[in-house]
Protein backbone atom coordinates (compact mmCIF):
# COMPACT_ATOMS: atom_id res chain seq x y z
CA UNK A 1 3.71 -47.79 56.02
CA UNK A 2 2.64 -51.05 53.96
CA UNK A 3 1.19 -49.39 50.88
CA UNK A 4 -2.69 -48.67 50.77
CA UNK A 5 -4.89 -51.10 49.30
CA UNK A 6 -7.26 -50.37 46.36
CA UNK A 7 -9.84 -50.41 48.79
CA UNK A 8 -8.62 -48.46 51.11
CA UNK A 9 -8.71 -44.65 50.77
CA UNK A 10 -5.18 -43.05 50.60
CA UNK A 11 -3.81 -40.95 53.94
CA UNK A 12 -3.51 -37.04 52.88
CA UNK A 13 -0.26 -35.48 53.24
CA UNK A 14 0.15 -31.36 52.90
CA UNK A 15 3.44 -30.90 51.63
CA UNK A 16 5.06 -27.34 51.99
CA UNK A 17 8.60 -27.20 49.88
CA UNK A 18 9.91 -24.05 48.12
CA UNK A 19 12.74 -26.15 46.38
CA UNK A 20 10.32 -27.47 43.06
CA UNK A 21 12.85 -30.25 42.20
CA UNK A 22 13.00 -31.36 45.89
CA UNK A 23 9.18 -30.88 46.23
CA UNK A 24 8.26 -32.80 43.14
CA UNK A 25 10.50 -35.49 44.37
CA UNK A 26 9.04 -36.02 48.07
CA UNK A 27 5.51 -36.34 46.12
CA UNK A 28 6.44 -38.78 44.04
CA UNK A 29 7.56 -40.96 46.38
CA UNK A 30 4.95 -40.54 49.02
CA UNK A 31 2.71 -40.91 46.18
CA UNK A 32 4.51 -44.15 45.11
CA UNK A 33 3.90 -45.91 48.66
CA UNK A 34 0.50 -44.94 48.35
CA UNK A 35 -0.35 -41.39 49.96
CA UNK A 36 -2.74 -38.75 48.43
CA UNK A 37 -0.29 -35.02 48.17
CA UNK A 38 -1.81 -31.88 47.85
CA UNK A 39 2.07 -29.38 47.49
CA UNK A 40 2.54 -26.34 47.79
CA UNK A 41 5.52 -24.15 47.51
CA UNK A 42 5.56 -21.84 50.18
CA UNK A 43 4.03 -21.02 53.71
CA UNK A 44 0.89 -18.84 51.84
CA UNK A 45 0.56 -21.42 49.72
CA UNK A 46 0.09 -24.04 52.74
CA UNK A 47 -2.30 -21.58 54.17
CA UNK A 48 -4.69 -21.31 51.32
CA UNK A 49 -5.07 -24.69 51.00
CA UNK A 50 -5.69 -25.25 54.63
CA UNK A 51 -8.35 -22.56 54.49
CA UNK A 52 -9.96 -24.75 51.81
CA UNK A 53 -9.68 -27.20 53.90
CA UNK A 54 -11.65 -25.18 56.55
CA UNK A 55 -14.46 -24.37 54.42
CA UNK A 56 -14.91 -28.14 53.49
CA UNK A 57 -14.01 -27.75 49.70
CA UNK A 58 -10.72 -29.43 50.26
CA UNK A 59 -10.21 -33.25 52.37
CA UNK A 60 -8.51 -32.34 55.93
CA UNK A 61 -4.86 -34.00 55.56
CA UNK A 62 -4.06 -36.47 57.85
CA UNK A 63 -0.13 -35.40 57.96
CA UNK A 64 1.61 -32.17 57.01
CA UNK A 65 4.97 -31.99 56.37
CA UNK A 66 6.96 -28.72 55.76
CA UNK A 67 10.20 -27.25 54.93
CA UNK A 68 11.15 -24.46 58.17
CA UNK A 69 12.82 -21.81 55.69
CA UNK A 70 10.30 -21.02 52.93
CA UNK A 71 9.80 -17.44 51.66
CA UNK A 72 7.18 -14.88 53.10
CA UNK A 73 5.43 -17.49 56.13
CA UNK A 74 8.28 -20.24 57.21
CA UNK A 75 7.65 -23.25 58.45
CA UNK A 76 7.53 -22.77 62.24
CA UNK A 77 4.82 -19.52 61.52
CA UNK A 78 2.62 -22.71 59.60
CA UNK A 79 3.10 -24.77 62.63
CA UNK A 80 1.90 -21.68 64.91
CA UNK A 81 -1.06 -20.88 62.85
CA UNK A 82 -2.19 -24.77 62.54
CA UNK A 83 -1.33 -24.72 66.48
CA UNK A 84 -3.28 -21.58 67.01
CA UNK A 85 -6.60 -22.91 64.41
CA UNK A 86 -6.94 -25.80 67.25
CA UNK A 87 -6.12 -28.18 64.60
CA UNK A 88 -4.30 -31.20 65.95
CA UNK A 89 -2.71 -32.51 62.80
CA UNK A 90 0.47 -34.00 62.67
CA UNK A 91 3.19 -31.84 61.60
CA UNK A 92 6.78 -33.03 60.42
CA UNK A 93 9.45 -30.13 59.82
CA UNK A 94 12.58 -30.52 57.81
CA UNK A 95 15.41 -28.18 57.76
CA UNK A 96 19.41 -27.97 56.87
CA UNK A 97 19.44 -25.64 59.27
CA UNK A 98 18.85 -27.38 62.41
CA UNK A 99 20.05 -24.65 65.39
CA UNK A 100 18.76 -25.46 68.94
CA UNK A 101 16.77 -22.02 68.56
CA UNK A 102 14.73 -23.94 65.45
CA UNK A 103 14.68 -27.28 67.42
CA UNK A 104 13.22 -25.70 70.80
CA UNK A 105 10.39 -23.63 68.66
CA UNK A 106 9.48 -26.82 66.89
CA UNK A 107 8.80 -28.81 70.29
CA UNK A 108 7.11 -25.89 72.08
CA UNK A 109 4.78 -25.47 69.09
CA UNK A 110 4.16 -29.15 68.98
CA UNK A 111 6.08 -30.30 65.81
CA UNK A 112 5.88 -34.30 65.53
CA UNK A 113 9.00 -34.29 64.71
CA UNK A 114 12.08 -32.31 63.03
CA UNK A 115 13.91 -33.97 60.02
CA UNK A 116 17.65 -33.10 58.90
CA UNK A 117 18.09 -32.23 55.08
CA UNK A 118 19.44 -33.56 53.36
CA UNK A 119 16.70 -36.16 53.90
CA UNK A 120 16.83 -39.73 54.00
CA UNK A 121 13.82 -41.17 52.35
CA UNK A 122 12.94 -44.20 54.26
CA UNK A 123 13.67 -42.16 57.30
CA UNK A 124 10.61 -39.74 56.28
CA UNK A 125 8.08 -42.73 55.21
CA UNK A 126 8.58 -43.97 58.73
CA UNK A 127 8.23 -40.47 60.44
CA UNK A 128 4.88 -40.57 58.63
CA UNK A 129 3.71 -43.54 59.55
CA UNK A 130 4.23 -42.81 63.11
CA UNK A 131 2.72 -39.50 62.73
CA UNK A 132 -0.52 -41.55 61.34
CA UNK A 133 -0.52 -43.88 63.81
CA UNK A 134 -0.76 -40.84 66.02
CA UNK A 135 -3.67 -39.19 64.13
């Protein structure tokens, strides 16, 4: 994605990443080619801010992207409860654990897409950019 112009308001991404120095990473360099991050380190986390999000006090993101194995909700039960709130955002999974049980759950719950960890960076900035082109 060619980076935002000052004029131009930023795309939203929801990240959801339990690992802070991984997390604090992916939002700096989404924020560096020019997206707005709201993180959060869990599943809960996630949820709360999508519930502000519901009640209008938060701006709807136009991407999420979210670690599968967090504690308490994972990222799969996110994808379901986005799925199941009629919300048709764009969600990107990552995992180091891809099994075919993790891959088949993510495409029958509508996951954009599922990335490997550990991540290539330029291979997530494009996944995003598709997934906005698809908002």
């Amino acid at each position: 994605m060619p980076d935002a112009s000052p004029l131009d308001p930023p795309a939203r991404v929801l990240l959801a990443e339990d690992d802070p120095d991984l997390r604090a990473t992916l939002r700096a360099v989404l924020e560096e080619h020019g997206y707005e991050v709201l993180a959060a380190g869990n599943g809960s986390e996630t949820l709360a801010i999508l519930s502000g999000v519901a009640r209008h006090a938060l701006p709807r993101p136009h991407v999420i992207v979210s670690d599968v194995r967090m504690p308490g909700l994972d990222g799969l039960d996110l994808l379901r409860a986005v799925r199941l709130a009629e919300w048709t955002t764009p969600v990107v999974l990552m995992t180091a654990f891809p099994d075919l049980r993790i891959r088949e759950r993510a495409s029958w719950l509508g996951a954009f897409a599922l990335l490997e960890k550990p991540l290539g960076i330029a291979r997530l900035l494009d996944v995003v950019a598709a997934a906005l082109l698809r908002d």
